[in-house]
PDB file of N, CA and C in Angstrom:
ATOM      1  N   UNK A   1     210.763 -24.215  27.438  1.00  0.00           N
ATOM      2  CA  UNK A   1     211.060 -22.901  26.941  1.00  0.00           C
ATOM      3  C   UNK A   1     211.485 -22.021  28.102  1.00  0.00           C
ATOM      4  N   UNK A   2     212.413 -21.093  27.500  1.00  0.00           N
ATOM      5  CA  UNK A   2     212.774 -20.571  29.068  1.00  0.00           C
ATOM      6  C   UNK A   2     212.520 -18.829  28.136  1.00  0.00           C
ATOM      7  N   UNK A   3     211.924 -17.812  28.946  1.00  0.00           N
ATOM      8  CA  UNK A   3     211.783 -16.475  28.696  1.00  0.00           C
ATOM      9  C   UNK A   3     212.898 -15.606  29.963  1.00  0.00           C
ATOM     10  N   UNK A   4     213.484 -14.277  29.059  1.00  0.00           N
ATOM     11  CA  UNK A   4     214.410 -14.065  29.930  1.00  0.00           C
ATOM     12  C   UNK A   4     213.727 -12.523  30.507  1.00  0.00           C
ATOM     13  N   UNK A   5     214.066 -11.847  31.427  1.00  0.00           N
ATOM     14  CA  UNK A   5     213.478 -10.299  31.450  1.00  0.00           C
ATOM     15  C   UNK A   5     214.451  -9.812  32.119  1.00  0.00           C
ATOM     16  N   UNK A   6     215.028  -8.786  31.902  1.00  0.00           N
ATOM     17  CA  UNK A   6     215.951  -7.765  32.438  1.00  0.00           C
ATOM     18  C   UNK A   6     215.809  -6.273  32.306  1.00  0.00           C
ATOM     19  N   UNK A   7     216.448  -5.706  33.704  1.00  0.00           N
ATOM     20  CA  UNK A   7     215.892  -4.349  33.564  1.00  0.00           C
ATOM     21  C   UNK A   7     217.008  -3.985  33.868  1.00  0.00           C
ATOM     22  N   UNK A   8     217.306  -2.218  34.104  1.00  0.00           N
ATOM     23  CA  UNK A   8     218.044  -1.723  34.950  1.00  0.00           C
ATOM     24  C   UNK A   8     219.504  -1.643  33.708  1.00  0.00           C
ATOM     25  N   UNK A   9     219.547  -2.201  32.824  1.00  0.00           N
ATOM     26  CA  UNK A   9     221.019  -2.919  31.959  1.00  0.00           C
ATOM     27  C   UNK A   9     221.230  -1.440  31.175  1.00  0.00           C
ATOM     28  N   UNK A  10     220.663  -0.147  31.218  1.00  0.00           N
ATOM     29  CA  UNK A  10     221.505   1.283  30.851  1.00  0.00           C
ATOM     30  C   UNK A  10     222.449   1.467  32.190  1.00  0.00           C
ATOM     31  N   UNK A  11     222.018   1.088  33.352  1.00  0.00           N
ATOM     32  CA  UNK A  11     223.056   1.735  34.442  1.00  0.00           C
ATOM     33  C   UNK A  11     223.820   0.723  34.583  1.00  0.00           C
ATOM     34  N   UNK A  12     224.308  -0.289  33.897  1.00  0.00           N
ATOM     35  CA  UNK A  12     225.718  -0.729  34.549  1.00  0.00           C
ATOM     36  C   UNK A  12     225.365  -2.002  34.756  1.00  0.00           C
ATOM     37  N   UNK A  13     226.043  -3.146  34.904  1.00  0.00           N
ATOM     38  CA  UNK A  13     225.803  -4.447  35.412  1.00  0.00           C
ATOM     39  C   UNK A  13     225.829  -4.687  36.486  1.00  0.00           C
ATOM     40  N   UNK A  14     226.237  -3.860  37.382  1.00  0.00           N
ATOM     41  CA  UNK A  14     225.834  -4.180  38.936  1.00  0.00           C
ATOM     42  C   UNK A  14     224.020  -4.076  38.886  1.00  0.00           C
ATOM     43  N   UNK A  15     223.550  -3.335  37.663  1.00  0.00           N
ATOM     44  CA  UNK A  15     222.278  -2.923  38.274  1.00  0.00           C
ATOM     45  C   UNK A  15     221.207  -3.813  37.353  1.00  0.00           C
ATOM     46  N   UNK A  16     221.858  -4.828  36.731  1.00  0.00           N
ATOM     47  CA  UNK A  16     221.033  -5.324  36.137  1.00  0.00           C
ATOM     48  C   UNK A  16     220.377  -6.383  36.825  1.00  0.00           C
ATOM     49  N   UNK A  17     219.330  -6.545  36.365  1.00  0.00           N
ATOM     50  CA  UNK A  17     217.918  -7.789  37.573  1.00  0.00           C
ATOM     51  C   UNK A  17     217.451  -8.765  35.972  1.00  0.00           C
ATOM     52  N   UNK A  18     218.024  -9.951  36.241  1.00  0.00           N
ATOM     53  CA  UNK A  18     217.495 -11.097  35.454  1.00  0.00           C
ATOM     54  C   UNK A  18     216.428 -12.144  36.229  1.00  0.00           C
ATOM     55  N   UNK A  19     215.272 -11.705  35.749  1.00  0.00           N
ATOM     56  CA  UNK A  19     214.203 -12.667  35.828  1.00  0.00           C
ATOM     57  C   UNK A  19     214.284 -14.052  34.957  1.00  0.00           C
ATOM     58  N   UNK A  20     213.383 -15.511  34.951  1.00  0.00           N
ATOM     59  CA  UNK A  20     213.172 -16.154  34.392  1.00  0.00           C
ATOM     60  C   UNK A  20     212.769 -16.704  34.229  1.00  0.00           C
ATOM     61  N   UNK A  21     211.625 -16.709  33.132  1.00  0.00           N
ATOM     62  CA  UNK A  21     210.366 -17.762  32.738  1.00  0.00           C
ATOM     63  C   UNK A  21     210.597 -18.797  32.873  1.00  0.00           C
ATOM     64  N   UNK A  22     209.759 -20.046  33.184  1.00  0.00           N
ATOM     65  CA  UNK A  22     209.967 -21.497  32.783  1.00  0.00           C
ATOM     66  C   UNK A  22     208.806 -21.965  32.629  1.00  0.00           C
ATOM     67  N   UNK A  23     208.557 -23.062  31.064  1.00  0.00           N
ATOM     68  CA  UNK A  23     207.507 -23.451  30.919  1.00  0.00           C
ATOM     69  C   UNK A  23     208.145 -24.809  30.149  1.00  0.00           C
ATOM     70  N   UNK A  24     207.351 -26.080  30.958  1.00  0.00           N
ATOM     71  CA  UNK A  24     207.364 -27.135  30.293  1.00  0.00           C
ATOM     72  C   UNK A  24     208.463 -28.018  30.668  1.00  0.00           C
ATOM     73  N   UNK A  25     209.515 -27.447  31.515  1.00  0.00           N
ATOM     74  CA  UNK A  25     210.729 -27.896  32.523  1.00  0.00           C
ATOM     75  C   UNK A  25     210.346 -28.799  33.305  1.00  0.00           C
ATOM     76  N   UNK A  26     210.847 -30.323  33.573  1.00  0.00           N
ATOM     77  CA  UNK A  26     210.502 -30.863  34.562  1.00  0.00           C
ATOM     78  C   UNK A  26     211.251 -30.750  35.840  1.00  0.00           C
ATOM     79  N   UNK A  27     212.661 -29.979  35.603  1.00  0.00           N
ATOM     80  CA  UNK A  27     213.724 -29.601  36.592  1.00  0.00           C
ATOM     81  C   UNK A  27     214.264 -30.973  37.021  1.00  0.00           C
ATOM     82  N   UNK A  28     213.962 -32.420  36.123  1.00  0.00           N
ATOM     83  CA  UNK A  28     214.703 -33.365  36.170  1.00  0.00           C
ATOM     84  C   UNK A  28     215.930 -33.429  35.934  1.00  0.00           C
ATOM     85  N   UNK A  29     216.501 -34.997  36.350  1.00  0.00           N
ATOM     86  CA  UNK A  29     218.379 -34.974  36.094  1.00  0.00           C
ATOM     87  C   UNK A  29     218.415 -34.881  34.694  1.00  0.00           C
ATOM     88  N   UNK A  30     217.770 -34.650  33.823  1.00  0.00           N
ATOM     89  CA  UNK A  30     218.346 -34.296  32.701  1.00  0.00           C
ATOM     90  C   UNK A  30     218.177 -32.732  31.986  1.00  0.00           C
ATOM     91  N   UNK A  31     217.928 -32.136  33.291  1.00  0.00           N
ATOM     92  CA  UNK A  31     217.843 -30.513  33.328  1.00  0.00           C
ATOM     93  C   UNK A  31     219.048 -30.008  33.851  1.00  0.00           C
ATOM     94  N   UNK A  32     219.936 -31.140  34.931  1.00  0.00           N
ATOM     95  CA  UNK A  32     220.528 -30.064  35.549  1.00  0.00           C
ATOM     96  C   UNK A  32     221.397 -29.238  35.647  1.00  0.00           C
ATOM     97  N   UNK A  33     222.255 -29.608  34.472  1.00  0.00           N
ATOM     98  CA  UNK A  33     223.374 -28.915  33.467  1.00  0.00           C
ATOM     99  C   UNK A  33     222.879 -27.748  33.313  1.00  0.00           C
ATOM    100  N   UNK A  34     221.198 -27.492  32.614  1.00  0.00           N
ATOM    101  CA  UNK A  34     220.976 -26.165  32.208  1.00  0.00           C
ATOM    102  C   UNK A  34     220.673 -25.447  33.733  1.00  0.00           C
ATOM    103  N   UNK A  35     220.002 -26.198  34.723  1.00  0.00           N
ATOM    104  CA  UNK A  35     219.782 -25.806  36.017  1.00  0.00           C
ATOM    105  C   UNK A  35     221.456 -24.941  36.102  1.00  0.00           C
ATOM    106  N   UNK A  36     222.536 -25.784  36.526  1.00  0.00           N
ATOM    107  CA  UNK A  36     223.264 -25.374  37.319  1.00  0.00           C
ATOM    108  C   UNK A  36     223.905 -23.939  36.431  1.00  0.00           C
ATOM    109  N   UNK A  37     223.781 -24.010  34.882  1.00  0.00           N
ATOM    110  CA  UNK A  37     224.313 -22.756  34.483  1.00  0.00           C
ATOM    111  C   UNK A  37     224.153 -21.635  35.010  1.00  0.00           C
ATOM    112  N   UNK A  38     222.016 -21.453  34.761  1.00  0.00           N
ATOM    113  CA  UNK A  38     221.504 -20.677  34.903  1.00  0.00           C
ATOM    114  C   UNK A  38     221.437 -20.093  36.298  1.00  0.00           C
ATOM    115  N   UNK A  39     221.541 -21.146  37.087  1.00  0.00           N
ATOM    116  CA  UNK A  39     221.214 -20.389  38.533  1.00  0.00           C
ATOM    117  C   UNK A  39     222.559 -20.384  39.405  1.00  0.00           C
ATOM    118  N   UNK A  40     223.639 -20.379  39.178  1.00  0.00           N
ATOM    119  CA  UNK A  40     225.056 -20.681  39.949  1.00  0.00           C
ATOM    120  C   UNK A  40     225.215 -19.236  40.736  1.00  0.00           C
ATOM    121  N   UNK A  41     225.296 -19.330  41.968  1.00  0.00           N
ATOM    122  CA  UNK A  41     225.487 -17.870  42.515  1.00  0.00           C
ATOM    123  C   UNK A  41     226.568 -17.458  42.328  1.00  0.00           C
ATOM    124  N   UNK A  42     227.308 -18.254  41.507  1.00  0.00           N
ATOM    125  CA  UNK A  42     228.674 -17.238  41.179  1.00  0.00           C
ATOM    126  C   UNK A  42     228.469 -16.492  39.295  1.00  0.00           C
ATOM    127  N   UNK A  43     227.466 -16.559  39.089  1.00  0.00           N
ATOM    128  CA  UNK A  43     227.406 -15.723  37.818  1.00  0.00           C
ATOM    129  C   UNK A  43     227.338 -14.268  38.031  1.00  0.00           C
ATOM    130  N   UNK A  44     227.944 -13.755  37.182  1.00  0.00           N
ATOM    131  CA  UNK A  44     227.424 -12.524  37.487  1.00  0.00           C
ATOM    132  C   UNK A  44     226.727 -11.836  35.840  1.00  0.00           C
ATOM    133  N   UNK A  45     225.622 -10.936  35.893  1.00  0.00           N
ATOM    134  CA  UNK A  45     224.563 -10.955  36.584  1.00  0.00           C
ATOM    135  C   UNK A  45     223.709 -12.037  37.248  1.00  0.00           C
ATOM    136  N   UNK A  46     223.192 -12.322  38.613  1.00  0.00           N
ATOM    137  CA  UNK A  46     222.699 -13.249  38.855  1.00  0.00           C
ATOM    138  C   UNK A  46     221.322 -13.361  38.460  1.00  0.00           C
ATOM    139  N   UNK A  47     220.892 -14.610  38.149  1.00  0.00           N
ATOM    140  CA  UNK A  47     219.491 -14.584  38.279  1.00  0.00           C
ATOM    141  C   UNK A  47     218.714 -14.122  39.836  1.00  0.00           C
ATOM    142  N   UNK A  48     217.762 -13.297  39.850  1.00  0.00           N
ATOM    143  CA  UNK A  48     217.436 -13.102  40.955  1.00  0.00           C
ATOM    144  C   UNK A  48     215.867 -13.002  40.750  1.00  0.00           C
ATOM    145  N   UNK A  49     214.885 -13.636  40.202  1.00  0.00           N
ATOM    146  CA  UNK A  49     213.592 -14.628  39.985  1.00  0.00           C
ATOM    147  C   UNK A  49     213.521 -15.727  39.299  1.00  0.00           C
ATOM    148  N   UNK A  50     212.550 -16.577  39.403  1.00  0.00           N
ATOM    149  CA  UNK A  50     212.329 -17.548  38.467  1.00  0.00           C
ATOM    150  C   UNK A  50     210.834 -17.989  38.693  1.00  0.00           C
ATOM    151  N   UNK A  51     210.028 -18.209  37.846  1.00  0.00           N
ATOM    152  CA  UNK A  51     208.786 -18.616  37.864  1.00  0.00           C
ATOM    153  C   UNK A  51     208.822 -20.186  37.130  1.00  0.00           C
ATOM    154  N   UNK A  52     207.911 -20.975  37.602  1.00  0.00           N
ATOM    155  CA  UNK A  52     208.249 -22.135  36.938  1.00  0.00           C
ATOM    156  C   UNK A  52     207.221 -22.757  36.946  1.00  0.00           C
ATOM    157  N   UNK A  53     206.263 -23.218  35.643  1.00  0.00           N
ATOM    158  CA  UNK A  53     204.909 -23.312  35.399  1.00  0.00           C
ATOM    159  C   UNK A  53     204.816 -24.907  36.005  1.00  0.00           C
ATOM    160  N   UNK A  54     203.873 -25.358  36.006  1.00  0.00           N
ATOM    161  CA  UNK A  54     203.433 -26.248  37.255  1.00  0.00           C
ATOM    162  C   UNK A  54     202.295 -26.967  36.271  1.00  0.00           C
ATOM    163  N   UNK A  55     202.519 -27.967  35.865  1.00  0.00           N
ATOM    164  CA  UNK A  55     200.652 -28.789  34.967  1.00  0.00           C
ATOM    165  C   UNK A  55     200.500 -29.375  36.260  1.00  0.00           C
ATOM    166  N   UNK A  56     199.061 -28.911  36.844  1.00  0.00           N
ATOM    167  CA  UNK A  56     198.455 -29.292  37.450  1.00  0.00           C
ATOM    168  C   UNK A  56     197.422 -30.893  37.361  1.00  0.00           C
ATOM    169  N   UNK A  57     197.317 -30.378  36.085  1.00  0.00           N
ATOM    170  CA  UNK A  57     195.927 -31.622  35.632  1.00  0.00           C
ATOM    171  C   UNK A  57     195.165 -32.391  36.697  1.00  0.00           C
ATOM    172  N   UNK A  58     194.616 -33.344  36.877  1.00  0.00           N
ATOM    173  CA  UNK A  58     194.371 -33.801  38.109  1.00  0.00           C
ATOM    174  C   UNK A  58     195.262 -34.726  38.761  1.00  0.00           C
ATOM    175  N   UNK A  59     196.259 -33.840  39.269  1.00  0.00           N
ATOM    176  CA  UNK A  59     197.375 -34.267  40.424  1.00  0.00           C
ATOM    177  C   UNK A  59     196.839 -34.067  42.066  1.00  0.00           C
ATOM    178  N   UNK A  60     196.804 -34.725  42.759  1.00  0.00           N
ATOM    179  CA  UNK A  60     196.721 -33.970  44.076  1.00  0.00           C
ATOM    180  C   UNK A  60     197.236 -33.030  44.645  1.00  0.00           C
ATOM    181  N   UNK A  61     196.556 -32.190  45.144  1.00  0.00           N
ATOM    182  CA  UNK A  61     197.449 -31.378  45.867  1.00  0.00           C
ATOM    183  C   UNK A  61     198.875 -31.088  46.864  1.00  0.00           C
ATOM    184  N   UNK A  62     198.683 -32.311  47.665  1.00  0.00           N
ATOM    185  CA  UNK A  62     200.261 -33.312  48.101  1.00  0.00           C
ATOM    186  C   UNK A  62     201.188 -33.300  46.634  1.00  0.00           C
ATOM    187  N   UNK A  63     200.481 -33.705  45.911  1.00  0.00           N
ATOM    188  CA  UNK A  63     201.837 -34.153  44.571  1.00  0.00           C
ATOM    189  C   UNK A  63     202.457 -32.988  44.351  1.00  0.00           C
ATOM    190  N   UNK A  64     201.654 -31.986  44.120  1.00  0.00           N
ATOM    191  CA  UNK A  64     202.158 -30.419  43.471  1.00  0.00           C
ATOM    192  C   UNK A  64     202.846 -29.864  44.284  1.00  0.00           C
ATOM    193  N   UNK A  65     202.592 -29.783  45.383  1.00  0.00           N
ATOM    194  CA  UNK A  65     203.334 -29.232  46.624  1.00  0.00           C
ATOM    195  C   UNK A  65     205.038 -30.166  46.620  1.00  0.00           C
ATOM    196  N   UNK A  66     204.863 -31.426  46.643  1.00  0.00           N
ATOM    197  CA  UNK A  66     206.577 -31.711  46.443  1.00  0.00           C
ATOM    198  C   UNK A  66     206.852 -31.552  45.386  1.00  0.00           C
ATOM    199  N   UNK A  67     206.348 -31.311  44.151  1.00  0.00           N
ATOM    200  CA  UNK A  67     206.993 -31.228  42.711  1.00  0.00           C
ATOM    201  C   UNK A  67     207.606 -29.563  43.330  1.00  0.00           C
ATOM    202  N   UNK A  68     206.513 -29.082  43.949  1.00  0.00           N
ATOM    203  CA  UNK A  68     207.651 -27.354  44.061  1.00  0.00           C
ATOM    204  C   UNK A  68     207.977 -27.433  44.922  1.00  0.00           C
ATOM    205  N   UNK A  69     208.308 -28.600  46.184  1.00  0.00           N
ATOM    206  CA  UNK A  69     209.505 -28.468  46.915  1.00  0.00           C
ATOM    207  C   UNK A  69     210.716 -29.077  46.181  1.00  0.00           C
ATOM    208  N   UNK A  70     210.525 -29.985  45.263  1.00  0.00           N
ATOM    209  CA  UNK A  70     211.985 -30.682  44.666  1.00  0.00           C
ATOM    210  C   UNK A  70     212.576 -29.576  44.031  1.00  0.00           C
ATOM    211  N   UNK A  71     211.316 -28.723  42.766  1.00  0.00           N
ATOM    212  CA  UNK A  71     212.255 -28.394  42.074  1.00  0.00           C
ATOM    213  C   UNK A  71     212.757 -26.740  42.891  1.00  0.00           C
ATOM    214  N   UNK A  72     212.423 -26.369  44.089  1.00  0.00           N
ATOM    215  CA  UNK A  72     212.687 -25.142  44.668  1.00  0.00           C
ATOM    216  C   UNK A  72     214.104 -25.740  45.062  1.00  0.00           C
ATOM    217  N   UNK A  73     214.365 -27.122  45.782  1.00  0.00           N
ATOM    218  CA  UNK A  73     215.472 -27.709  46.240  1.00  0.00           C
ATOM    219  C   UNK A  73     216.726 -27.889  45.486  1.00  0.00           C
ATOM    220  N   UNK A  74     216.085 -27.873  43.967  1.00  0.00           N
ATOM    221  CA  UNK A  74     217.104 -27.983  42.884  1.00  0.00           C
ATOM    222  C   UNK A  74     217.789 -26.945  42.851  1.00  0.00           C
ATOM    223  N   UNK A  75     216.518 -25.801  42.728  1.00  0.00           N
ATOM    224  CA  UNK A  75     217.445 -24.426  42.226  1.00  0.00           C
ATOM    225  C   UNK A  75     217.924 -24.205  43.576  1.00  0.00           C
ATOM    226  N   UNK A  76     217.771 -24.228  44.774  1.00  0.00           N
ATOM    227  CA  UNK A  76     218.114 -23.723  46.202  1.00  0.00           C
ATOM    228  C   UNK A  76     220.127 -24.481  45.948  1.00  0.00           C
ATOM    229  N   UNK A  77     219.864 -25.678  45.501  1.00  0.00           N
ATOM    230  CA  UNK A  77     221.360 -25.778  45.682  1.00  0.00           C
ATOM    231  C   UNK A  77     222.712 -25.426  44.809  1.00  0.00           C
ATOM    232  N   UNK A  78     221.759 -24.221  43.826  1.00  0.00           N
ATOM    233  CA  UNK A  78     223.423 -23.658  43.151  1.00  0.00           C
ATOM    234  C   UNK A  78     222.832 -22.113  43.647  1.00  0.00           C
ATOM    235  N   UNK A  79     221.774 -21.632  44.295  1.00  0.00           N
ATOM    236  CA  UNK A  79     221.480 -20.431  44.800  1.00  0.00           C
ATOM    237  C   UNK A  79     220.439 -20.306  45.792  1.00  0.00           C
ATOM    238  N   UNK A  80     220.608 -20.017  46.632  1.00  0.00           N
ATOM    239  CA  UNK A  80     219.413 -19.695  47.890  1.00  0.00           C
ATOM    240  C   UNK A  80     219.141 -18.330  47.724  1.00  0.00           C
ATOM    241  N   UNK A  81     219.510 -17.610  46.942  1.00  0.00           N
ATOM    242  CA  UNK A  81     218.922 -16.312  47.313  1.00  0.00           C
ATOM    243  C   UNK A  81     217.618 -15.967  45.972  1.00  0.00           C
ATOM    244  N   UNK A  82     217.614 -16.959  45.318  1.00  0.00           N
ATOM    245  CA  UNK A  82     216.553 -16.886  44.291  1.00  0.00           C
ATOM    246  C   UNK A  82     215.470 -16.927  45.158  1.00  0.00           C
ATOM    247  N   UNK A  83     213.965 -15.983  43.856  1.00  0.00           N
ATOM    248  CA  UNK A  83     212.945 -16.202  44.886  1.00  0.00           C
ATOM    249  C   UNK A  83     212.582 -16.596  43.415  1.00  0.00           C
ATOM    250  N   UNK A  84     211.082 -18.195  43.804  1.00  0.00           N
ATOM    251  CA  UNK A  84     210.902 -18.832  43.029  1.00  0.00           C
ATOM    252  C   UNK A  84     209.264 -18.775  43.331  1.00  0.00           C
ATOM    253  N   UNK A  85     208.835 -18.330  42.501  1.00  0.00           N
ATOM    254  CA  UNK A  85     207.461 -18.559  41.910  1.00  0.00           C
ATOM    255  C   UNK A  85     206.927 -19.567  40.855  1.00  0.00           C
ATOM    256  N   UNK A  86     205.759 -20.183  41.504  1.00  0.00           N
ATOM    257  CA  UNK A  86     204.898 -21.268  40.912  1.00  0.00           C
ATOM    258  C   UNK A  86     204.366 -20.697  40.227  1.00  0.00           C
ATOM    259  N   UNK A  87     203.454 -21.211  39.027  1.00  0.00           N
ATOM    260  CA  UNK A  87     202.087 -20.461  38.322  1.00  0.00           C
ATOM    261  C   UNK A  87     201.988 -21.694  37.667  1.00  0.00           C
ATOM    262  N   UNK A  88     200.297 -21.958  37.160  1.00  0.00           N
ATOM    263  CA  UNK A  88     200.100 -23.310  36.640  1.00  0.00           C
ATOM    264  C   UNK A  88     199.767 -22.827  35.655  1.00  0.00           C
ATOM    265  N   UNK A  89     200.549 -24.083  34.512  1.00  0.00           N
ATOM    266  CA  UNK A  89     201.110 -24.131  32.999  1.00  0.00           C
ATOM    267  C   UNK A  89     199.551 -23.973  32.128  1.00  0.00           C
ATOM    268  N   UNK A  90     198.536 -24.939  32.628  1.00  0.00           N
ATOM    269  CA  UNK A  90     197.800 -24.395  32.142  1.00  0.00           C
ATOM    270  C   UNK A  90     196.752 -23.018  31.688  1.00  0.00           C
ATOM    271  N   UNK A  91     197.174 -22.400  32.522  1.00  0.00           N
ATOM    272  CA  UNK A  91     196.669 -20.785  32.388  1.00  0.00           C
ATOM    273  C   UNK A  91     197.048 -20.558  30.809  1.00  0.00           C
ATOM    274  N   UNK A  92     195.811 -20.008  29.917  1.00  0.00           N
ATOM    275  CA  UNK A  92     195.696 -19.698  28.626  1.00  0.00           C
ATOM    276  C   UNK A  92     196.811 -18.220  28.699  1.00  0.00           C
ATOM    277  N   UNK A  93     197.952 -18.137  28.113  1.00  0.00           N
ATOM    278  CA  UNK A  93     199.052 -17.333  28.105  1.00  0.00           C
ATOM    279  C   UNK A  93     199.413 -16.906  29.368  1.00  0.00           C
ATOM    280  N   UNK A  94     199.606 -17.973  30.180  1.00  0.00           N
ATOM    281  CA  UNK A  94     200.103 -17.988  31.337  1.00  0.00           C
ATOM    282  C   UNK A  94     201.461 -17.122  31.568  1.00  0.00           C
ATOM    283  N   UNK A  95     202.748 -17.764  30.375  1.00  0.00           N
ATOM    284  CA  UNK A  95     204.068 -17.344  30.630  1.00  0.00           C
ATOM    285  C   UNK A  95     203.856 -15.972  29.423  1.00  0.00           C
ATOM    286  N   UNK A  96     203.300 -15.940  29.047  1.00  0.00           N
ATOM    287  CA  UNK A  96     203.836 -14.927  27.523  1.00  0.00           C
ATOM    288  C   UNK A  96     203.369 -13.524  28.582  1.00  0.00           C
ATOM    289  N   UNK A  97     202.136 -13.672  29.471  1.00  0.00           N
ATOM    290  CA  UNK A  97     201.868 -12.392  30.293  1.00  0.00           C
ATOM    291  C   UNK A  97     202.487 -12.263  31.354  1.00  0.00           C
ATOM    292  N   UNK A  98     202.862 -12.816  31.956  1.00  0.00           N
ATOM    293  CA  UNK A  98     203.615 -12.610  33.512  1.00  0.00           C
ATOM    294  C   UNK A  98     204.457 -11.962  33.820  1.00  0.00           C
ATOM    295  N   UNK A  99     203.965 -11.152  34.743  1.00  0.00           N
ATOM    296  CA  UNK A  99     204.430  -9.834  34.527  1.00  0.00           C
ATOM    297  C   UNK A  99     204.839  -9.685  36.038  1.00  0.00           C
ATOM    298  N   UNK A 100     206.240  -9.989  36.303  1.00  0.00           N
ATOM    299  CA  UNK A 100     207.167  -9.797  37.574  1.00  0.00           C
ATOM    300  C   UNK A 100     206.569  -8.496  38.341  1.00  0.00           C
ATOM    301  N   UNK A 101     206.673  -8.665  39.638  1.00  0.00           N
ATOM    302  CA  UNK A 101     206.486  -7.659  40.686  1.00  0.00           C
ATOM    303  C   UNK A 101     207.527  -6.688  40.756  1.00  0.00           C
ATOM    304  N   UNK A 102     207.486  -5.167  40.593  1.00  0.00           N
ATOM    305  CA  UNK A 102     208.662  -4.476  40.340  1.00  0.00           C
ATOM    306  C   UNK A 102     209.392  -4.001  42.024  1.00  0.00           C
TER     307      UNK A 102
END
């Protein structure tokens, strides 16, 4: 599921800021079509967050750490200027509350 948030969109499209939820994404090769839409630094408005929920379950800590270096690497190569936030999927309304830093 992907949640979208935008602000700023009465003053103009230069001023609009697209955030974006992700829950349940493995950011695998069979994501990366929707990957490369969403995050291409030539869109305009750009995405400029993304949070991307993380099932922890009992993974090691090593494991989780490259699952969010791959998939930071994914989005890093149609945009580096995204800033990408983790949060783990299991949190009881984890994505429905998350509430971007203004």
């Amino acid at each position: 599921e992907i949640a979208v948030f935008g602000d700023s969109l009465s003053r103009g499209a230069a001023a609009i800021r697209i955030e974006i939820v992700t829950y349940g994404w493995s950011f695998g090769e069979q994501d990366r079509h929707i990957v490369r839409q969403l995050f291409n630094r030539d869109n305009e408005p750009r995405v400029e967050r993304v949070a991307v929920g993380i099932f922890k379950g009992q993974k090691p800590q090593n494991v989780i750490d490259g699952e969010c270096q791959r998939i930071r690497e994914t989005i890093f190569k149609y945009n580096k200027g995204i800033k990408v936030d983790f949060y783990d999927s299991a949190t009881p309304g984890c994505w429905v509350n998350w509430c971007p830093d203004s």
